[in-house]
PDB file of N, CA and C in Angstrom:
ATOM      1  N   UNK A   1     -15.978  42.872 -45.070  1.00  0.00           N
ATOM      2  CA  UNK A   1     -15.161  41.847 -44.408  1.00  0.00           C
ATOM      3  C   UNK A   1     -15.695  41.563 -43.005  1.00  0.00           C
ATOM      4  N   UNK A   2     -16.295  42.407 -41.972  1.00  0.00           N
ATOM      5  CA  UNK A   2     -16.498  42.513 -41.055  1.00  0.00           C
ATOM      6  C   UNK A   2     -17.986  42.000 -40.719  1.00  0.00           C
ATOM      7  N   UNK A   3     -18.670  41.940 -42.177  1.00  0.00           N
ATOM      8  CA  UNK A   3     -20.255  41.347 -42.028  1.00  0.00           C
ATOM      9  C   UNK A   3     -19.823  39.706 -42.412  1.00  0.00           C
ATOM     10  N   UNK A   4     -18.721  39.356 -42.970  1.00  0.00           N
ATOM     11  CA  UNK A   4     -18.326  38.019 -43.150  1.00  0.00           C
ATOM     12  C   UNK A   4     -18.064  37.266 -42.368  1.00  0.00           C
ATOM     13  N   UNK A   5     -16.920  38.077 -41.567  1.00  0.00           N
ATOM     14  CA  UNK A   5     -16.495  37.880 -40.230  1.00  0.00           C
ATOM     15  C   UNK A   5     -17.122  37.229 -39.177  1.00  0.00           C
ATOM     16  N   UNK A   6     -18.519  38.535 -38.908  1.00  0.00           N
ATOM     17  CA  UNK A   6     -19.359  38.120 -38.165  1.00  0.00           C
ATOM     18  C   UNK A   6     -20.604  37.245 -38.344  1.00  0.00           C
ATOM     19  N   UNK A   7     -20.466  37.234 -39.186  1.00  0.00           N
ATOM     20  CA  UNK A   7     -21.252  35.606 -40.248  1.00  0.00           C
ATOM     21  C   UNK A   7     -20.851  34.371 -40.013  1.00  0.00           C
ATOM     22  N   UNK A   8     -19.575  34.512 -39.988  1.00  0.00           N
ATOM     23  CA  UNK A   8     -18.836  32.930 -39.718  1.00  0.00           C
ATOM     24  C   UNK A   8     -18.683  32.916 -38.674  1.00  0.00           C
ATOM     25  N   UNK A   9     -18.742  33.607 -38.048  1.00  0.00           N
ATOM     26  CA  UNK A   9     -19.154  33.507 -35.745  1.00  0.00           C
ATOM     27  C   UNK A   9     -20.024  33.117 -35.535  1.00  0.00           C
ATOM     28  N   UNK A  10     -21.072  33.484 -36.323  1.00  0.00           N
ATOM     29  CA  UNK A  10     -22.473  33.809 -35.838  1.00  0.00           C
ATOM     30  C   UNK A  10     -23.128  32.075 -36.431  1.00  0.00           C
ATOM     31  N   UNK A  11     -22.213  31.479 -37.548  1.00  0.00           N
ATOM     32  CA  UNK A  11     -22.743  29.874 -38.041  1.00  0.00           C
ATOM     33  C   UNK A  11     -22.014  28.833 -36.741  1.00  0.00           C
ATOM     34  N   UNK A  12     -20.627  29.498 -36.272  1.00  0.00           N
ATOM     35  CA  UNK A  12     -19.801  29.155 -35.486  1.00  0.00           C
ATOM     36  C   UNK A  12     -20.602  28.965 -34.259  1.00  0.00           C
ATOM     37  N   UNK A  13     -20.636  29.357 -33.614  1.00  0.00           N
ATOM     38  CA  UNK A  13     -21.797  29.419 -32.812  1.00  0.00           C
ATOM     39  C   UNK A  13     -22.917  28.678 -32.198  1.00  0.00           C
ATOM     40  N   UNK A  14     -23.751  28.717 -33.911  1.00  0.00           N
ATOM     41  CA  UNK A  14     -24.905  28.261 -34.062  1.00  0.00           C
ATOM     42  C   UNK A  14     -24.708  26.309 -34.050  1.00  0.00           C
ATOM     43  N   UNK A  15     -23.353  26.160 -34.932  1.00  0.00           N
ATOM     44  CA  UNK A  15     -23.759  24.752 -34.663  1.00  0.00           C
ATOM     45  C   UNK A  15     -22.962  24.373 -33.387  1.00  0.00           C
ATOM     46  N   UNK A  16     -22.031  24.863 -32.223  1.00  0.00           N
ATOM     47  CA  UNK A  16     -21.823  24.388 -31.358  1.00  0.00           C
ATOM     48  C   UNK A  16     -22.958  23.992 -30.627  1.00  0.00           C
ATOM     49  N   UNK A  17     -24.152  25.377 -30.476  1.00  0.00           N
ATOM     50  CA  UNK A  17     -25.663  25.550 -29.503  1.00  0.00           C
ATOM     51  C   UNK A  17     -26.088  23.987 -29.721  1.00  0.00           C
ATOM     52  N   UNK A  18     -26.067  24.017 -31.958  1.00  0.00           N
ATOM     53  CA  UNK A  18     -27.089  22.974 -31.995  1.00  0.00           C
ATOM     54  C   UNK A  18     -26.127  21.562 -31.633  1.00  0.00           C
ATOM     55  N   UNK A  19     -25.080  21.876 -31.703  1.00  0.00           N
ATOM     56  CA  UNK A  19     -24.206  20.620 -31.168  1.00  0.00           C
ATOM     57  C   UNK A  19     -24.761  19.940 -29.705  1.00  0.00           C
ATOM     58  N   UNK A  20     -24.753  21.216 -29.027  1.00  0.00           N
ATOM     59  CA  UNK A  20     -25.190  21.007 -27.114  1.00  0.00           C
ATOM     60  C   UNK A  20     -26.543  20.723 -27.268  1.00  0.00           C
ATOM     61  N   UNK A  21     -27.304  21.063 -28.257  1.00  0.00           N
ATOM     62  CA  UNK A  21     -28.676  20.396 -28.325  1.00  0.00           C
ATOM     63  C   UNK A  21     -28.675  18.685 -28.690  1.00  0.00           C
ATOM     64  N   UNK A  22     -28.390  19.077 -29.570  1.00  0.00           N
ATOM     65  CA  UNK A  22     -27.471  17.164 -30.433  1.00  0.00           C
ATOM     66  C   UNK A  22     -27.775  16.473 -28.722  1.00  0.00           C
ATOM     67  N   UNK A  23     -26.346  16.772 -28.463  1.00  0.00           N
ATOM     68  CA  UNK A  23     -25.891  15.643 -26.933  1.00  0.00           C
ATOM     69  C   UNK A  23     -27.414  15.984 -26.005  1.00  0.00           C
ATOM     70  N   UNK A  24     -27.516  16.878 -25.696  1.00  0.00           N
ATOM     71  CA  UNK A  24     -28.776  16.586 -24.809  1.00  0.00           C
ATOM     72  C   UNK A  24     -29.739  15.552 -25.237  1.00  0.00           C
ATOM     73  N   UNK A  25     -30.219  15.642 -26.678  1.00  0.00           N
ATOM     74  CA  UNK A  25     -31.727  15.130 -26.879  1.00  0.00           C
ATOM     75  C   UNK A  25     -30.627  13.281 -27.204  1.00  0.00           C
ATOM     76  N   UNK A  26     -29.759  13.686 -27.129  1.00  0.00           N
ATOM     77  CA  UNK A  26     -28.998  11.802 -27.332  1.00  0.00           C
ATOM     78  C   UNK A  26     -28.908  11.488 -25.628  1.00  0.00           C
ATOM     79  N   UNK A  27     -28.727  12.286 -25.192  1.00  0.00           N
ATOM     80  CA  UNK A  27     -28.763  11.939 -23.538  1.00  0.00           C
ATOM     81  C   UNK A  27     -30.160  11.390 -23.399  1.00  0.00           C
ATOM     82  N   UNK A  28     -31.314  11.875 -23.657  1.00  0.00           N
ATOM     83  CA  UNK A  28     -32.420  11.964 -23.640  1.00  0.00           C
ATOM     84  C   UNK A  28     -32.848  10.203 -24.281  1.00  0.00           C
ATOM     85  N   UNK A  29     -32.763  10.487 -25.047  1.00  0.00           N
ATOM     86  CA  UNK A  29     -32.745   9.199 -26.019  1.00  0.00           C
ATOM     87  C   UNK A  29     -32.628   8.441 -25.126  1.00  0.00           C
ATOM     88  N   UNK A  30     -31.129   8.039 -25.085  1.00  0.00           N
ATOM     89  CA  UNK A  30     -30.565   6.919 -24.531  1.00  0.00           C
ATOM     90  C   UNK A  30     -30.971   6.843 -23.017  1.00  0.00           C
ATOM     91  N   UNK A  31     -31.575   7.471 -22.299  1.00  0.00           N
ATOM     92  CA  UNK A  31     -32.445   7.356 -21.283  1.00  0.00           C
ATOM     93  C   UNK A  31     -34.031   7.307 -21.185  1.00  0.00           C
ATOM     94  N   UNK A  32     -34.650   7.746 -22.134  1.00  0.00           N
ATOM     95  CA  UNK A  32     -35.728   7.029 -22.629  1.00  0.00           C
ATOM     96  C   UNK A  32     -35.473   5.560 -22.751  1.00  0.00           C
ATOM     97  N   UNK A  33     -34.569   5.208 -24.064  1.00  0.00           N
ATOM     98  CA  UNK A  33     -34.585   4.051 -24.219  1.00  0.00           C
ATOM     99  C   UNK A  33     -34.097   2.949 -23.277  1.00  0.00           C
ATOM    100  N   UNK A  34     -33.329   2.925 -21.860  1.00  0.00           N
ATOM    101  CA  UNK A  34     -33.550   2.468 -20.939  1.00  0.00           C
ATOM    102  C   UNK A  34     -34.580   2.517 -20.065  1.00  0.00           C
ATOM    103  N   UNK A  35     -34.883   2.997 -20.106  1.00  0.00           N
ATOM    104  CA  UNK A  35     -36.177   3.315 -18.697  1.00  0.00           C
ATOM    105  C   UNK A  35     -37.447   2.543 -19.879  1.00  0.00           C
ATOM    106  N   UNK A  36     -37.531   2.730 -20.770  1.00  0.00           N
ATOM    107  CA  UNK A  36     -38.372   1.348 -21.666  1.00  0.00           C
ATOM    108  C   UNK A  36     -38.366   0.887 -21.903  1.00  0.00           C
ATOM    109  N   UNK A  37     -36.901   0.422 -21.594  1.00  0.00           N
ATOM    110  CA  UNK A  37     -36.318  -1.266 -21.881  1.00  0.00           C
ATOM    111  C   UNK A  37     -36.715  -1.767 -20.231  1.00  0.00           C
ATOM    112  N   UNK A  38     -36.384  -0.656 -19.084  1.00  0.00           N
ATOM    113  CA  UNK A  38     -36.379  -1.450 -17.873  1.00  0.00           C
ATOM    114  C   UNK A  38     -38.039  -1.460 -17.667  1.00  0.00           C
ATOM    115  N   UNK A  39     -38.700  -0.884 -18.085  1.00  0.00           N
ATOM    116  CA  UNK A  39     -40.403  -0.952 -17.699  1.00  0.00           C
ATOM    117  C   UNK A  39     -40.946  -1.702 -18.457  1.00  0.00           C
ATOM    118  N   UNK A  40     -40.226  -2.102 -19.689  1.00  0.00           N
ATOM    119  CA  UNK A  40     -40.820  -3.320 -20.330  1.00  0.00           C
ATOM    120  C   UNK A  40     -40.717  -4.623 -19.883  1.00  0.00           C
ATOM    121  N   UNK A  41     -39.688  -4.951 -18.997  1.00  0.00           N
ATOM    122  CA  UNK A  41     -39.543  -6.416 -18.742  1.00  0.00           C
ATOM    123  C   UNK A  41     -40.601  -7.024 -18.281  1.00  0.00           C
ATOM    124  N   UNK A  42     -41.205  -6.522 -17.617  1.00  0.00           N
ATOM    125  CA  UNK A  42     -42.630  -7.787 -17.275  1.00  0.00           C
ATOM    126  C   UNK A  42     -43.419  -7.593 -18.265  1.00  0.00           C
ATOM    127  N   UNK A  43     -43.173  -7.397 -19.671  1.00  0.00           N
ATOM    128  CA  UNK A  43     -44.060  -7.615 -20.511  1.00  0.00           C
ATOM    129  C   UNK A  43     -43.593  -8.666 -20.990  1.00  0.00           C
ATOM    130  N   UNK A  44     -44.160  -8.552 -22.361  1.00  0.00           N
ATOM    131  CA  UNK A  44     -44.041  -9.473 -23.743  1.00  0.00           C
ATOM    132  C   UNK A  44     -42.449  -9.657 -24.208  1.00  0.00           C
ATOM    133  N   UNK A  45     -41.759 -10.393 -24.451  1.00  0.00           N
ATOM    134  CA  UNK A  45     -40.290 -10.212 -25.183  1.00  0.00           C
ATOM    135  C   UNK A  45     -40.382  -9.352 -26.653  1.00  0.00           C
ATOM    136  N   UNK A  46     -41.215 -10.304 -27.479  1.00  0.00           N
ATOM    137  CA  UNK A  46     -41.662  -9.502 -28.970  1.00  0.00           C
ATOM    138  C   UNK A  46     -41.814  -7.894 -28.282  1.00  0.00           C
ATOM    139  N   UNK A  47     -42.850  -7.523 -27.470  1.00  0.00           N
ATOM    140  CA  UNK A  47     -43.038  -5.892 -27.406  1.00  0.00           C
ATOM    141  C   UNK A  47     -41.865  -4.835 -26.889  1.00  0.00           C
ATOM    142  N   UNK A  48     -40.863  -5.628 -25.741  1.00  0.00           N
ATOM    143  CA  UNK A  48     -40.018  -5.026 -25.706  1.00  0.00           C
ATOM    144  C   UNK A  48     -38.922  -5.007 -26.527  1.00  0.00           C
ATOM    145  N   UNK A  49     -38.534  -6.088 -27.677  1.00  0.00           N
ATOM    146  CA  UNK A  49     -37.801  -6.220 -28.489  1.00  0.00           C
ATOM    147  C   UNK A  49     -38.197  -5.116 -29.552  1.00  0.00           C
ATOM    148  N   UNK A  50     -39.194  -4.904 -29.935  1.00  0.00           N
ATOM    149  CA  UNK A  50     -40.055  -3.932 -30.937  1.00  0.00           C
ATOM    150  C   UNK A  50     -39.405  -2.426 -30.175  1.00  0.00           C
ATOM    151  N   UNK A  51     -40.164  -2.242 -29.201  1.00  0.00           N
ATOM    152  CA  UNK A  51     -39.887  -0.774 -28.822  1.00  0.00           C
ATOM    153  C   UNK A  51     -38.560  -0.209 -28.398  1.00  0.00           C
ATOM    154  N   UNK A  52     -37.912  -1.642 -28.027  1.00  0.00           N
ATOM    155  CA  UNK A  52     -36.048  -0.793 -28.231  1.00  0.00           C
ATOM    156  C   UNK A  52     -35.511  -0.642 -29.746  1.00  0.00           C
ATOM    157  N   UNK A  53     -36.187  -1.616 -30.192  1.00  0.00           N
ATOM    158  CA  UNK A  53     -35.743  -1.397 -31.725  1.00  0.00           C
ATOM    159  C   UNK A  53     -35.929   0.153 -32.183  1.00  0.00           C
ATOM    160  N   UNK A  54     -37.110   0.051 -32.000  1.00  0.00           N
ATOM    161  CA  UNK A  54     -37.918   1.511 -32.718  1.00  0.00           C
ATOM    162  C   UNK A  54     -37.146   2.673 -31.648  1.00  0.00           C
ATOM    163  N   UNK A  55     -36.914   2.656 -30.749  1.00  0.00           N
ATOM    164  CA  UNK A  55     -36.024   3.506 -29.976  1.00  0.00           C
ATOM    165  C   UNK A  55     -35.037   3.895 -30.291  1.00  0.00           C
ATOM    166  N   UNK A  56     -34.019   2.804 -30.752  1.00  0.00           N
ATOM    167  CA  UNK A  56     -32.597   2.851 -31.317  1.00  0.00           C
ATOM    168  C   UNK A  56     -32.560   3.418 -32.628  1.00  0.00           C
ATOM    169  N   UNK A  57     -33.581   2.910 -33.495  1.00  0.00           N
ATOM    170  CA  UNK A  57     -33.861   3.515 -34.568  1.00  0.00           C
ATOM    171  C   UNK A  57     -33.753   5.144 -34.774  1.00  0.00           C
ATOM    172  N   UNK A  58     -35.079   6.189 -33.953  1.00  0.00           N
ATOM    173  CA  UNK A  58     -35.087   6.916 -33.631  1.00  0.00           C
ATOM    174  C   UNK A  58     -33.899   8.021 -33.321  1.00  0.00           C
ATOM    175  N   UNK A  59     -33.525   6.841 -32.472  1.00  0.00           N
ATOM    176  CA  UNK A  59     -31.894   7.999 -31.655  1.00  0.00           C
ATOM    177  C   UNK A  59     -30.755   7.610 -33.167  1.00  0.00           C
ATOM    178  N   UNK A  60     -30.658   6.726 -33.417  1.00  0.00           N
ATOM    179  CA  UNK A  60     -29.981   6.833 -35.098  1.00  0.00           C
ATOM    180  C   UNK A  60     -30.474   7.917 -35.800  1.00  0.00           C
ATOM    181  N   UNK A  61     -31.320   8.063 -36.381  1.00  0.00           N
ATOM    182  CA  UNK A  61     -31.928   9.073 -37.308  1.00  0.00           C
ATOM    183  C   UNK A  61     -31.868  10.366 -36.477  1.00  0.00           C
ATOM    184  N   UNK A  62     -31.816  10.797 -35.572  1.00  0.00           N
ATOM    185  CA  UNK A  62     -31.473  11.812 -34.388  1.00  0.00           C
ATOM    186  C   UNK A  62     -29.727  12.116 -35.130  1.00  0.00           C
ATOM    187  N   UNK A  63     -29.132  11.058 -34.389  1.00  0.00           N
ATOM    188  CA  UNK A  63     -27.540  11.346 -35.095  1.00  0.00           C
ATOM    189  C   UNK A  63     -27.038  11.581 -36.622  1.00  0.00           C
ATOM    190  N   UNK A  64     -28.028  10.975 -37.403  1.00  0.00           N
ATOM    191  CA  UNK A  64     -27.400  11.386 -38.478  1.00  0.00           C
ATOM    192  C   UNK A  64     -27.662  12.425 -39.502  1.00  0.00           C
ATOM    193  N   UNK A  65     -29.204  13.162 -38.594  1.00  0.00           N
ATOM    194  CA  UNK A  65     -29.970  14.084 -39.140  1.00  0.00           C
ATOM    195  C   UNK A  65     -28.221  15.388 -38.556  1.00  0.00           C
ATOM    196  N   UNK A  66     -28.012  14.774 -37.102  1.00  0.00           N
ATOM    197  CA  UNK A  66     -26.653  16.050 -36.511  1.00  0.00           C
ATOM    198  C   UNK A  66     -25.779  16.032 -36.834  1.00  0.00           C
ATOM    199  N   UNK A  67     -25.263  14.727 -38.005  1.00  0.00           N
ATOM    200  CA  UNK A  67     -24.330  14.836 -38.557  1.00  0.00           C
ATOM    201  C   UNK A  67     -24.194  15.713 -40.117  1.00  0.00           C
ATOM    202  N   UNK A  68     -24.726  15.381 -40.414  1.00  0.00           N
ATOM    203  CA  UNK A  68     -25.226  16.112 -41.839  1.00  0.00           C
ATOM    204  C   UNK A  68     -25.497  17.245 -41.655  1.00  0.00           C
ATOM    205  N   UNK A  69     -26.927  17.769 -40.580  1.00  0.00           N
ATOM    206  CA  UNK A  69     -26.820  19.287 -40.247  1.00  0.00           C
ATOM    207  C   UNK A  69     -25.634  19.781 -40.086  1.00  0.00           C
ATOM    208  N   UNK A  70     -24.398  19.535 -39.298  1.00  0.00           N
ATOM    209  CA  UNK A  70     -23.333  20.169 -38.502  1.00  0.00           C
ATOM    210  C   UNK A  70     -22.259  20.208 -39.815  1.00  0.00           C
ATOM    211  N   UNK A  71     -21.925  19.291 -41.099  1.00  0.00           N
ATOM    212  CA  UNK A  71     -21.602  18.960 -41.664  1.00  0.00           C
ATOM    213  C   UNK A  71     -21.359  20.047 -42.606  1.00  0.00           C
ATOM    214  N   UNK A  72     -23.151  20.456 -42.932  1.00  0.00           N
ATOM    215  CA  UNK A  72     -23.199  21.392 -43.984  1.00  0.00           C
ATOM    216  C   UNK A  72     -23.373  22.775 -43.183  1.00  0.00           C
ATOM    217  N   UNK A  73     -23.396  22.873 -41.816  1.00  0.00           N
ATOM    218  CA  UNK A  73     -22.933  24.481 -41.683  1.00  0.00           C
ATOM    219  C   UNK A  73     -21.911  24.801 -41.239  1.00  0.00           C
ATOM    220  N   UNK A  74     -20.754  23.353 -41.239  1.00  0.00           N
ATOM    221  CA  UNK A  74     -19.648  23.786 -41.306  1.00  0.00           C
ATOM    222  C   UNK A  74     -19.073  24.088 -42.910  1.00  0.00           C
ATOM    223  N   UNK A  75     -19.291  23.392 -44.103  1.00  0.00           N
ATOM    224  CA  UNK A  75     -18.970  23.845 -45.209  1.00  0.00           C
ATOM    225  C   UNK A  75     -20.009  25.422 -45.171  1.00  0.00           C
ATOM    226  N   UNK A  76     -20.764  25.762 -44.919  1.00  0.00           N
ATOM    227  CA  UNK A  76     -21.222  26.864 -45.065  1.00  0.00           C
ATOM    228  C   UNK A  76     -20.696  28.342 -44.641  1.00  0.00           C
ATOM    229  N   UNK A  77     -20.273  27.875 -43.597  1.00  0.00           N
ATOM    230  CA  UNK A  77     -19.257  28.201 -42.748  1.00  0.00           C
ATOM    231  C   UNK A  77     -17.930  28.498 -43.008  1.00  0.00           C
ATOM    232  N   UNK A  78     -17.075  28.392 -43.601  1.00  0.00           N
ATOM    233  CA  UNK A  78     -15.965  27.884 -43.848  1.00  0.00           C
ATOM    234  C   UNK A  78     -16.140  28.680 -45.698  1.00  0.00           C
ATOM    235  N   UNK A  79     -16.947  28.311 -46.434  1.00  0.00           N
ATOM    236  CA  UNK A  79     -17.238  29.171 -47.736  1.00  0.00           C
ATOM    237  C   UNK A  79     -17.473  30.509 -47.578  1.00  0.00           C
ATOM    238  N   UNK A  80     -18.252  30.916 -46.555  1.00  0.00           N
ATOM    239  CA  UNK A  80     -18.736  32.630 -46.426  1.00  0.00           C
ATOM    240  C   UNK A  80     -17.403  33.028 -46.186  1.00  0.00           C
ATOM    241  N   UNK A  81     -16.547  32.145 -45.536  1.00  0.00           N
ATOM    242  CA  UNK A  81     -15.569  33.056 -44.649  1.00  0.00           C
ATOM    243  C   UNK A  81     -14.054  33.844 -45.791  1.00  0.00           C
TER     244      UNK A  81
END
């Protein structure tokens, strides 16, 4: 009971960390993707339209890779226990 216990702490835990990782690298993101939206303006419209795209893109697939991760080690989580 007590290796279960500390099993479901120990997933507990793990996805808050990777939670605080989550928000950082989305902090990250979303400040990348300004600072290359604002250094793009004296370019091309097409190139900066492209690279926020592909930016936003990015930070999407970022979120939903943390949703799904967090998702299934909370059912994982929650089954051991």
């Amino acid at each position: 009971y007590h290796y279960y216990h500390y099993y479901h702490y120990y997933h507990y835990y793990h996805y808050y960390y990777y939670y605080y990782c989550c928000c950082y690298y989305y902090y990250y993101c979303y400040y990348y993707t300004a600072t290359a939206a604002a250094a793009a303006t004296a370019a091309a419209a097409a190139t900066t339209t492209t690279t926020t795209t592909l930016l936003l893109l990015l930070l999407l697939l970022l979120l939903l890779h943390c949703y799904y991760y967090t998702a299934a080690t909370t059912t994982t989580a929650t089954t051991t226990t």
